[in-house]
Protein backbone atom coordinates (compact mmCIF):
# COMPACT_ATOMS: atom_id res chain seq x y z
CA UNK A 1 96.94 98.29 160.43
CA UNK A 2 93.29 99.33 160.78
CA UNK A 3 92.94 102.59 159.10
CA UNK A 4 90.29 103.81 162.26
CA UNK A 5 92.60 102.85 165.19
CA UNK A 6 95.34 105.10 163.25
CA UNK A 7 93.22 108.18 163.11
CA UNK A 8 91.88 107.62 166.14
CA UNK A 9 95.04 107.36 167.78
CA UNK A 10 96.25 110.47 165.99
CA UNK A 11 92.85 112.48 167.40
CA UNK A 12 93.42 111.39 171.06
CA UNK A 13 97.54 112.19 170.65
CA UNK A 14 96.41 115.74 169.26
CA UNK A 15 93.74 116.59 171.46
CA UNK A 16 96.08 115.67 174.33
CA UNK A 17 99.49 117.09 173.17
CA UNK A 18 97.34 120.14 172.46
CA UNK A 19 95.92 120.43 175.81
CA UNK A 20 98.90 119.82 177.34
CA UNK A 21 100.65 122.43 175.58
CA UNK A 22 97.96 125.01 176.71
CA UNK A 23 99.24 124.74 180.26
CA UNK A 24 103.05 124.80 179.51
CA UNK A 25 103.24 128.17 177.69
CA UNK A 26 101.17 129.67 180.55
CA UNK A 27 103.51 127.74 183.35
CA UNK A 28 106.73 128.74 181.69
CA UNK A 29 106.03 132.34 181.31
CA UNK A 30 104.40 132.72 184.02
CA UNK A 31 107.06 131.01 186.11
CA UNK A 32 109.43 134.05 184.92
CA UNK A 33 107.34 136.70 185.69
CA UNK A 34 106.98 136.01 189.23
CA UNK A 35 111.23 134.86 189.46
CA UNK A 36 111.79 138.61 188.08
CA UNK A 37 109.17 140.50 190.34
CA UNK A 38 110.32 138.48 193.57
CA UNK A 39 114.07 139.26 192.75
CA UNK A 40 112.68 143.27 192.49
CA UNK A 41 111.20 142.42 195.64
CA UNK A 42 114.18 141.18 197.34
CA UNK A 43 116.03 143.57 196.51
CA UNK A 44 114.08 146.77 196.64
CA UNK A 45 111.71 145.26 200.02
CA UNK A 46 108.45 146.85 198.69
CA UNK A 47 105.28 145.65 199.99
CA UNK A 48 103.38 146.12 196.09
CA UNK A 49 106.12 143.56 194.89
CA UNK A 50 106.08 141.65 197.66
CA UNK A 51 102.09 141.08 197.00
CA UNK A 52 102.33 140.38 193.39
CA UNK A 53 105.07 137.74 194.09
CA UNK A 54 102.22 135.89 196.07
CA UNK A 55 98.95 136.90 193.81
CA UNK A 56 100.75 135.50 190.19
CA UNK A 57 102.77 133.12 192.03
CA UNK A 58 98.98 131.91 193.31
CA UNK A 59 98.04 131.38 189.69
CA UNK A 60 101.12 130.27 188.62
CA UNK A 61 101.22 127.49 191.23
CA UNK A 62 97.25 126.63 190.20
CA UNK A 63 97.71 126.07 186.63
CA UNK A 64 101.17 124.26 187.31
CA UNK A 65 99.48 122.03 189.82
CA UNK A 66 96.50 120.80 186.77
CA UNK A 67 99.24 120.88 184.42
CA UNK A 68 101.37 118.43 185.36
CA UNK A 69 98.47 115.60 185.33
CA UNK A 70 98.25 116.15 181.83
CA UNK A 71 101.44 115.21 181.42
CA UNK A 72 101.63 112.21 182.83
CA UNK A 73 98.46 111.11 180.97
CA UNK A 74 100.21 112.17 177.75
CA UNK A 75 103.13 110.01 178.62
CA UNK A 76 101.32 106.54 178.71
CA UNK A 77 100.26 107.10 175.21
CA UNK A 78 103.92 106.22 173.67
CA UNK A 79 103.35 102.98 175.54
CA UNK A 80 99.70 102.36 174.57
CA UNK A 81 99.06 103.62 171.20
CA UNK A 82 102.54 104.39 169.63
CA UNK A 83 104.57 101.02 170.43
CA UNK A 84 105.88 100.64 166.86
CA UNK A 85 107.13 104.43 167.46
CA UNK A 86 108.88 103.17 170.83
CA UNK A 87 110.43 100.35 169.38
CA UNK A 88 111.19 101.67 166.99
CA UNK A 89 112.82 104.97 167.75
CA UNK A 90 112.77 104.35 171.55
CA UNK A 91 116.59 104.13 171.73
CA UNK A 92 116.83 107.93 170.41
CA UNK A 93 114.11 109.72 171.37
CA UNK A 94 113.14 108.04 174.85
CA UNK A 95 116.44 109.24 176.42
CA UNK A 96 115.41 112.97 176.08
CA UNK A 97 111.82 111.97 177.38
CA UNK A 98 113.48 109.99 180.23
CA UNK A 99 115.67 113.02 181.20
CA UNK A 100 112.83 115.28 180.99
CA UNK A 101 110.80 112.96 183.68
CA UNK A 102 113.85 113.03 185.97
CA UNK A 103 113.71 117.02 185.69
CA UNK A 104 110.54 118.06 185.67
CA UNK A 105 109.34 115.40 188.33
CA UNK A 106 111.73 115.13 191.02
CA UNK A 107 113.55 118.89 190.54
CA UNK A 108 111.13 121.34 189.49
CA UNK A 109 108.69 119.35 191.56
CA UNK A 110 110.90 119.69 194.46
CA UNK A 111 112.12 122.99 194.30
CA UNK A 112 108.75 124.15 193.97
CA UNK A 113 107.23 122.48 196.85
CA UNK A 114 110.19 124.01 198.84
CA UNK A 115 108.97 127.59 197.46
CA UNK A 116 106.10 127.21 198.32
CA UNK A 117 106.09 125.49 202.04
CA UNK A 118 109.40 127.55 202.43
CA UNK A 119 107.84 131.47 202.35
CA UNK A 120 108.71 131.79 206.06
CA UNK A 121 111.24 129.14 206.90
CA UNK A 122 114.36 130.35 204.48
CA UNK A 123 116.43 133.08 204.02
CA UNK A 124 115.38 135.71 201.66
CA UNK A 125 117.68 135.23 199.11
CA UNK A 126 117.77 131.00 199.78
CA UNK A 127 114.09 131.93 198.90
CA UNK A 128 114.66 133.33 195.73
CA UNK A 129 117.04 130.95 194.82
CA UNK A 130 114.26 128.32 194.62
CA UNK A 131 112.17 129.98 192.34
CA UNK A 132 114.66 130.88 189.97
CA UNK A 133 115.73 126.77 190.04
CA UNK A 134 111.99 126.18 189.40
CA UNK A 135 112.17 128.27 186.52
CA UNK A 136 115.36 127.21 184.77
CA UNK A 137 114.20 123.46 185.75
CA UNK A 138 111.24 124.24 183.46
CA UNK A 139 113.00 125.43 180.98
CA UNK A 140 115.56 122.41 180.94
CA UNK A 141 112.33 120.50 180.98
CA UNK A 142 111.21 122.37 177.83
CA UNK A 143 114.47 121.70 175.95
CA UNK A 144 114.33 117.84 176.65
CA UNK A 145 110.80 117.49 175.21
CA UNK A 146 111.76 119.61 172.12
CA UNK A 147 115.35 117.21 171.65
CA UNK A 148 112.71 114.42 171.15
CA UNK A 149 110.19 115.96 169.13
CA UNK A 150 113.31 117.73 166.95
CA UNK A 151 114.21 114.48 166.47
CA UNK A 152 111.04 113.48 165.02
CA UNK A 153 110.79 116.24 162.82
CA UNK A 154 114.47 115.90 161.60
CA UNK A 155 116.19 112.83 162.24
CA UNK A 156 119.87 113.21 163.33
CA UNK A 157 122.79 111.47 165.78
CA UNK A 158 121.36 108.10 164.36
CA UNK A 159 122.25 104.86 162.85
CA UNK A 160 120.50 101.74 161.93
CA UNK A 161 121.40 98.78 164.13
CA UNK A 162 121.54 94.78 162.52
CA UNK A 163 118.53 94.00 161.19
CA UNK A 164 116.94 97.26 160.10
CA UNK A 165 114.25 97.29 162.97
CA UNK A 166 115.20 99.74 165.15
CA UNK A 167 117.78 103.05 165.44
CA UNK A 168 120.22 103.56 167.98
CA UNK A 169 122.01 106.61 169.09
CA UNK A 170 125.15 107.12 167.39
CA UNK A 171 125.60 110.83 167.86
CA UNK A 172 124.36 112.42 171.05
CA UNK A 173 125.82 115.86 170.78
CA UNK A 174 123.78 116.21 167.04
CA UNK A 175 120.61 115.09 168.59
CA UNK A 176 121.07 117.60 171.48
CA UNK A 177 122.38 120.46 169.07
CA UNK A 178 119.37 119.52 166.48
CA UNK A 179 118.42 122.90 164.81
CA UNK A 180 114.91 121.33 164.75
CA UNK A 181 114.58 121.01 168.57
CA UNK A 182 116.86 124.58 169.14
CA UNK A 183 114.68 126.95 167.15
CA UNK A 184 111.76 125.57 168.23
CA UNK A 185 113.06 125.71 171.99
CA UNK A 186 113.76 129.23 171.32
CA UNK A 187 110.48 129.86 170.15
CA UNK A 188 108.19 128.14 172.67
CA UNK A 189 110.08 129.96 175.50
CA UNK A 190 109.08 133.32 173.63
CA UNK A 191 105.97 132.27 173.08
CA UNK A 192 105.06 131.64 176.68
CA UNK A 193 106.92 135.47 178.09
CA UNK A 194 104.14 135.92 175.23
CA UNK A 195 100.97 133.87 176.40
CA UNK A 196 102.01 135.29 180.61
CA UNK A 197 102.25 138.57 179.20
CA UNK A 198 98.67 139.06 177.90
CA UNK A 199 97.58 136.93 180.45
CA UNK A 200 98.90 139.23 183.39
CA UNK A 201 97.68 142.44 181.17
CA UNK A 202 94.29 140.81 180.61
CA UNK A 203 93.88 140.47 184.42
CA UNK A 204 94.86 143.02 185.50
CA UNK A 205 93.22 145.04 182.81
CA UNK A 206 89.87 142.73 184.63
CA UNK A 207 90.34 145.37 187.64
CA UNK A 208 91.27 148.36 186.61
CA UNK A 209 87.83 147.63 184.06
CA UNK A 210 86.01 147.31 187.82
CA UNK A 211 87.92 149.96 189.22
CA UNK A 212 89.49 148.38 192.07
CA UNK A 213 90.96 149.83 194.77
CA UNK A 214 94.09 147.97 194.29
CA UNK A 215 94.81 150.26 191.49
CA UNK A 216 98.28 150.90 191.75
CA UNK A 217 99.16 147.22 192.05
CA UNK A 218 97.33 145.80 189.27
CA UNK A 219 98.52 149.24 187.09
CA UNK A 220 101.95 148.07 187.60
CA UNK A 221 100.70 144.91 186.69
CA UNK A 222 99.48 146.00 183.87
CA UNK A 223 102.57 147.30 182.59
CA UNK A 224 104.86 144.49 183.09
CA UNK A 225 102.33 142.56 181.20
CA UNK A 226 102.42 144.98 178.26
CA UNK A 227 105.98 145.74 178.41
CA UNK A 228 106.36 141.99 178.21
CA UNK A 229 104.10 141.50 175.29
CA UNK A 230 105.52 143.13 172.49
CA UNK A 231 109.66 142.11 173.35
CA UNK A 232 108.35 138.54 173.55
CA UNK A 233 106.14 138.34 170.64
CA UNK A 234 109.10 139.92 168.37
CA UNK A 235 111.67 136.88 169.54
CA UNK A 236 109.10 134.43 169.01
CA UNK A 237 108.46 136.15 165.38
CA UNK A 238 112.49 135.91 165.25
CA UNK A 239 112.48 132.20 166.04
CA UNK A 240 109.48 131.42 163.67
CA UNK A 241 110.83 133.36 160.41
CA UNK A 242 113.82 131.18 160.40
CA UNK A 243 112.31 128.09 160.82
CA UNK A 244 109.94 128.55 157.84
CA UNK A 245 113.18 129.22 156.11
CA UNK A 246 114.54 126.32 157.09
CA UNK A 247 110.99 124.32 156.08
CA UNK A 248 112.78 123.54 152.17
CA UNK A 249 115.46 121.96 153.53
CA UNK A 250 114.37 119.65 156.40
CA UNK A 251 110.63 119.08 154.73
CA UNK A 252 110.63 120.25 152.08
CA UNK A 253 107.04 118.64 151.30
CA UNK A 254 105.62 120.77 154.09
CA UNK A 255 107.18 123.80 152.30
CA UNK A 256 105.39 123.42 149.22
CA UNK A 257 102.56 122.81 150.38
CA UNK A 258 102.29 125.57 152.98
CA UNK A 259 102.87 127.81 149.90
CA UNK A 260 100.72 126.06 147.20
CA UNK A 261 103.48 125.34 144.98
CA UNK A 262 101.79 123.05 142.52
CA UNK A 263 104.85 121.77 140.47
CA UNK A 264 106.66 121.43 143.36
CA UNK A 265 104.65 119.21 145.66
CA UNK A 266 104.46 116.91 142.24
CA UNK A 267 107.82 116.53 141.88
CA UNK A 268 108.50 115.81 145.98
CA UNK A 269 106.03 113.08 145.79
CA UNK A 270 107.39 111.56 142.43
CA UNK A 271 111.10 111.63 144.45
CA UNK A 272 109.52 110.38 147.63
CA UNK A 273 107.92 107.38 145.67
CA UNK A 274 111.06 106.99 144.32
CA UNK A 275 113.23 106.97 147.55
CA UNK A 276 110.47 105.15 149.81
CA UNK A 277 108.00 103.05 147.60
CA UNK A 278 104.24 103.56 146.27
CA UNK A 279 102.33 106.19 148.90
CA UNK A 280 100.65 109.48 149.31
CA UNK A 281 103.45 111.74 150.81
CA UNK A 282 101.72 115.02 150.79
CA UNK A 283 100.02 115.65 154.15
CA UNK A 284 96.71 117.69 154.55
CA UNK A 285 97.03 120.96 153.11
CA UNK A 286 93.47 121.74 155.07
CA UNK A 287 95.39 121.26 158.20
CA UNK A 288 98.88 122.54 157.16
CA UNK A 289 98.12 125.87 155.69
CA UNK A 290 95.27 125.95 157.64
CA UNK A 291 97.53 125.84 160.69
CA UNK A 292 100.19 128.19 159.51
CA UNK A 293 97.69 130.83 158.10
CA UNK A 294 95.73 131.05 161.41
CA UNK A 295 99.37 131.23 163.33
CA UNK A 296 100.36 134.48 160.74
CA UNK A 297 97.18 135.92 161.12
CA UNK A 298 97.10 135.84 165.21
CA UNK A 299 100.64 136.74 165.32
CA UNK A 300 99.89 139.89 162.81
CA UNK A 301 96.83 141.07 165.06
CA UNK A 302 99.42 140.70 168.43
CA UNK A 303 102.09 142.72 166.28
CA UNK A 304 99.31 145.83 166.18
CA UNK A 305 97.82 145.64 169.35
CA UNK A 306 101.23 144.98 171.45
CA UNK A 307 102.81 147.76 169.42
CA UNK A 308 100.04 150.29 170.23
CA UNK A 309 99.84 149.16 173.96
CA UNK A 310 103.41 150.06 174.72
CA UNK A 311 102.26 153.43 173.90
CA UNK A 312 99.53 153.09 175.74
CA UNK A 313 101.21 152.02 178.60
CA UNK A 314 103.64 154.63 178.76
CA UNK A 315 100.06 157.32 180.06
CA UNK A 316 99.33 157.08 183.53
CA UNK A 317 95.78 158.11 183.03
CA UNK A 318 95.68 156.04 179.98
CA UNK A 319 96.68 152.81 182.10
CA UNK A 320 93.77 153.55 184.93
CA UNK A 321 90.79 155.06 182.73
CA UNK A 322 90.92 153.99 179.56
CA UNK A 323 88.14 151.42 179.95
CA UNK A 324 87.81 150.36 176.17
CA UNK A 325 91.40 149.05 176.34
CA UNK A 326 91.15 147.29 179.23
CA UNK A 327 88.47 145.73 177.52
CA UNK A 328 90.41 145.23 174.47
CA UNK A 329 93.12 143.79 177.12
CA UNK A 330 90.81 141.03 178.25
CA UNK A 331 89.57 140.12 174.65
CA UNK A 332 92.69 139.48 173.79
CA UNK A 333 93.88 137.06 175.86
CA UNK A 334 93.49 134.05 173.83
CA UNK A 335 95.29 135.43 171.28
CA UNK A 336 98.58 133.56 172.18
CA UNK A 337 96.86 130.37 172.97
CA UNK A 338 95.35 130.14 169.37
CA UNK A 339 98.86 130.69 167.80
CA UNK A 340 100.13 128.15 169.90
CA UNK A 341 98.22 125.55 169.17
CA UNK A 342 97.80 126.16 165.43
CA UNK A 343 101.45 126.46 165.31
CA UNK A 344 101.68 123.45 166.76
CA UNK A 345 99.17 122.18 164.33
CA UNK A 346 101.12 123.32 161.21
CA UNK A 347 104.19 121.68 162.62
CA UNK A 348 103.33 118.12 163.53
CA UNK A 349 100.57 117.30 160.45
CA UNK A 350 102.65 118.80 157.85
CA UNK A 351 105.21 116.22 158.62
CA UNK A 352 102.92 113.61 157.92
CA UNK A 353 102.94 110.83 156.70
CA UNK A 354 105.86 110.24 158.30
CA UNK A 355 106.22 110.31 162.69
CA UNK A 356 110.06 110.23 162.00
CA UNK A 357 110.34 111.74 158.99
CA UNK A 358 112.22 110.22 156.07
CA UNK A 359 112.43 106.88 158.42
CA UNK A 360 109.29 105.90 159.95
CA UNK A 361 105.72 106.38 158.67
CA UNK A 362 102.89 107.08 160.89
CA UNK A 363 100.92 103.76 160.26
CA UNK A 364 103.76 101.77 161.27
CA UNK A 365 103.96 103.16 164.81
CA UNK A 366 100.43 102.67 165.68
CA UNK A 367 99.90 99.57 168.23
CA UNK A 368 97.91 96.70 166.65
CA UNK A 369 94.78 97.31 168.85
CA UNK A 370 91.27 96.86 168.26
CA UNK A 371 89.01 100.04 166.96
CA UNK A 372 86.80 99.45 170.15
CA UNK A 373 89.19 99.53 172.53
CA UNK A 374 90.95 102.92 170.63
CA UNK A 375 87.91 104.39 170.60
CA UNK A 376 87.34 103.46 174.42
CA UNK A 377 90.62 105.14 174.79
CA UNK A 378 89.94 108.14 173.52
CA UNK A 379 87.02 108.61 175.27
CA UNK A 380 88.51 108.24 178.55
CA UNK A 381 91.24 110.59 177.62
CA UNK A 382 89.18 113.47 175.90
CA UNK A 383 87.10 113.38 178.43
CA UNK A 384 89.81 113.62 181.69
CA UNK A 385 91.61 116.15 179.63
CA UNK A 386 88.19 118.49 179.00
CA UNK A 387 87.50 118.29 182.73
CA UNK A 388 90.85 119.45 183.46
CA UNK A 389 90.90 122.63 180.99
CA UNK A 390 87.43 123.61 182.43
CA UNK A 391 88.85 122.93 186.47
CA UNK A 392 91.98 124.80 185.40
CA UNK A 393 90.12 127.56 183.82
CA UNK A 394 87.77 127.66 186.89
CA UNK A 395 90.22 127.96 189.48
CA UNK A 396 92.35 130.57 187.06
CA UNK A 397 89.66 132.66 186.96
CA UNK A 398 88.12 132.51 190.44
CA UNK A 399 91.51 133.14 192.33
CA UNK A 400 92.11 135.99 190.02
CA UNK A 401 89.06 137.58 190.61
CA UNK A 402 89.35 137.18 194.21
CA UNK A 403 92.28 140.04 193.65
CA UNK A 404 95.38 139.91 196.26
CA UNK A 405 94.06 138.89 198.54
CA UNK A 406 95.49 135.85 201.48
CA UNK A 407 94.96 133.08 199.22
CA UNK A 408 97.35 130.48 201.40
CA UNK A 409 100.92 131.37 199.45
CA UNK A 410 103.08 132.86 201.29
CA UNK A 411 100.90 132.59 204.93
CA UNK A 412 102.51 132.42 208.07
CA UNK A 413 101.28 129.35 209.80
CA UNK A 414 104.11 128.12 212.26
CA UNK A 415 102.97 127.46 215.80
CA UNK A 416 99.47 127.63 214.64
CA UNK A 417 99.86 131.61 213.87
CA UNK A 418 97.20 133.55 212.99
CA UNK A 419 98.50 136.89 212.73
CA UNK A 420 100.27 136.28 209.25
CA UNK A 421 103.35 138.02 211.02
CA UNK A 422 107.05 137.57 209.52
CA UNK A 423 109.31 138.82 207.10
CA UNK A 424 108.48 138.96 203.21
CA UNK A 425 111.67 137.09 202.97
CA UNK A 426 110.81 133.95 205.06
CA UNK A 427 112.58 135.26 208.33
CA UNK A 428 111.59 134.49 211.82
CA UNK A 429 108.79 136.49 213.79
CA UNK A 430 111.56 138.57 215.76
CA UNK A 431 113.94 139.04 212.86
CA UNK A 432 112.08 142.10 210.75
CA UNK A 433 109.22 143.88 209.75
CA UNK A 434 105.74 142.26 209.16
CA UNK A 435 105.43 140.86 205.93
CA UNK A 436 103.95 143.17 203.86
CA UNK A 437 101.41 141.35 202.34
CA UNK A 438 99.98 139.89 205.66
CA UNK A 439 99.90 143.67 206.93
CA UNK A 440 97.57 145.00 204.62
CA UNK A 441 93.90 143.71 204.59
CA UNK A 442 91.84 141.84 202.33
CA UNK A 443 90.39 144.12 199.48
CA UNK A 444 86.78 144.04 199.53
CA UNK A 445 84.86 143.62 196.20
């Protein structure tokens, strides 16, 4: 094993995962947000929900759309750099992946197309149904990935087959029921309510900054993205506590070093030498309690500022004028995104060196390729994956700025229609109201 294709491998795996997972937490949240407004909107048939079903769900549908090429990029890398890791631990861990494909591919892909293409040609409430499968597909998505990386991070449902090369699955219902994969499940699905919340706030916060004159809508904006915030961002807290409790029992390694416990990490590496043979089992405390620290420190500055805008919130004249918190609002936007990803950070390199850990160590999943072509590799990858972030960001930003305005979602365009007429619920021309969103005109910047 070269020692450069394995870090290089490990750079272009991180920088992916990582970007990838920038796009999830956003698509996952944000998914819920606009399943809840549109079932206040079916219900209650007012036009100001009926528009913010269409503006978010505009965004929502953008950074989905971006998203979901990262993913399939991320997915040839298994293949291409981690074929020891396939071979390996393919049997276990691939199912989960496999699953996840099937879901997120051909059900929330579907579903969603159908919500989108389907604003005028369904029922209300056959409408709403759609969304809401979107949103529990991408949540059954979420689960699958976590089964496999839970896996990685605590090996379970296993046995060794003949021959000591590979595992099979022996157990499915402890691989599915892994505390590893369930508490982190629970805490990546906060975590995004968390990343959509300041994300809606912080936009919405953009207008009220500019004084728009689609004040009331992006003031209750505003709120739901506050009143989101500080729920979310206590469950993910929740989720996080106890699984840095349960850090001394699965890794124990990760533990000690994550609290700079001297003696301890000494005597884990003299048992892990022990157990596994001659090797350096203590992973990078730079990037492990670098990671977690950063994660704390984020989640203690979210704690403050989600606590005092739920106050804030609750002042009508505070929610409209108060122009140095919509600032504040704005600023604070990447907030979740940083926790995220050093989270993520502190919990994939503190496991090293192992990729399943206890059973399989990083440089023996690596494929036997050449530095060159590794570092060819990477390049390509880094590279599509920075011009996707900066197209994503782009398009985020324009089409939120634009306000809600007729973006496309949601437009009437049977028969060639160009007076946007219909029912908010997808009915024909003759069977309602006009859709309240078409009725009311552009806003003007």
């Amino acid at each position: 094993m070269n020692p450069d294709v394995l870090d290089l491998a490990r750079l272009q795996f991180a920088l992916t995962a990582g970007g990838h997972f920038l796009f999830v937490a956003l698509t996952l949240g944000l998914a819920t947000v606009v399943a809840v407004v549109q079932t206040v909107a079916t219900i209650g048939r007012k036009p100001v929900h009926a528009r913010m079903v269409r503006y978010w769900g505009q965004l929502y549908v953008i950074n989905y759309a971006v998203g979901i090429v990262t993913g399939i990029v991320m997915e040839f890398q298994f293949g291409m750099s981690w074929s020891g890791l396939t071979h390996y631990a393919g049997n276990v861990f691939g199912a989960s992946l496999a699953v996840e494909t099937i879901v997120a591919f051909f059900v929330e892909s579907t579903f969603l197309g159908l919500w989108i293409f389907g604003w005028h040609r369904f029922n209300r409430w056959v409408h709403l149904a759609m969304i809401w499968t979107v949103t529990l597909t991408a949540y059954l998505s979420a689960y699958w990935i976590l089964v496999s990386n839970g896996f990685l991070n605590h090996p379970v449902g296993y046995r060794v087959a003949e021959g000591g090369d590979m595992l099979v699955l022996d157990d499915p219902v402890a691989v599915l029921t892994n505390p590893s994969a369930l508490l982190a499940f629970g805490h990546i699905l906060a975590g995004a309510l968390l990343t959509a919340g300041f994300f809606v706030a912080g936009v919405s916060a953009y207008h009220l900054f500019r004084r728009t004159p689609e004040w009331e809508f992006f003031g209750r904006s505003l709120r739901i993205g506050v009143f989101l915030s500080f729920p979310a961002l206590m469950v993910t807290a929740v989720f996080g506590g106890v699984q840095l409790a349960t850090l001394s029992t699965f890794q124990p390694m990760k533990s000690a070093v994550f609290s700079q416990k001297t003696a301890e990490i000494a005597r884990i590496q003299a048992d892990m030498v022990a157990r596994f043979g001659p090797g350096d089992y203590v992973p990078s405390e730079a990037w492990t309690r670098g990671g977690g620290l950063i994660m704390l420190i984020c989640f203690a500055l979210m704690m403050y500022f989600t606590f005092a805008g739920v106050i804030l919130a609750c002042f009508r004249t505070v929610v409209f004028r108060f122009r140095l918190w919509h600032l504040a609002l704005m600023a604070a936007v990447p907030l979740p995104y940083l926790a995220m990803i050093s989270g993520w950070v502190f919990r994939e390199a503190g496991r090293q060196p192992w990729v399943v850990y206890g059973l399989l160590k990083t440089e023996d999943a690596v494929s036997d390729l050449s530095p060159g072509a590794m570092r060819a590799s990477l390049i390509v990858f880094t590279t599509l994956f920075g011009l996707l972030v900066v197209l994503n960001a782009w398009l985020l930003a324009r089409t939120a700025r634009r306000g809600p305005v007729d973006a496309g979602l949601g437009h009437d365009d049977r028969d060639g229609r160009e007076d946007g007429r219909g029912t908010e619920s997808g009915g024909g021309p003759d069977d309602g109201p006009e859709d309240p969103a078409d009725s009311l005109p552009a806003t003007s910047y």
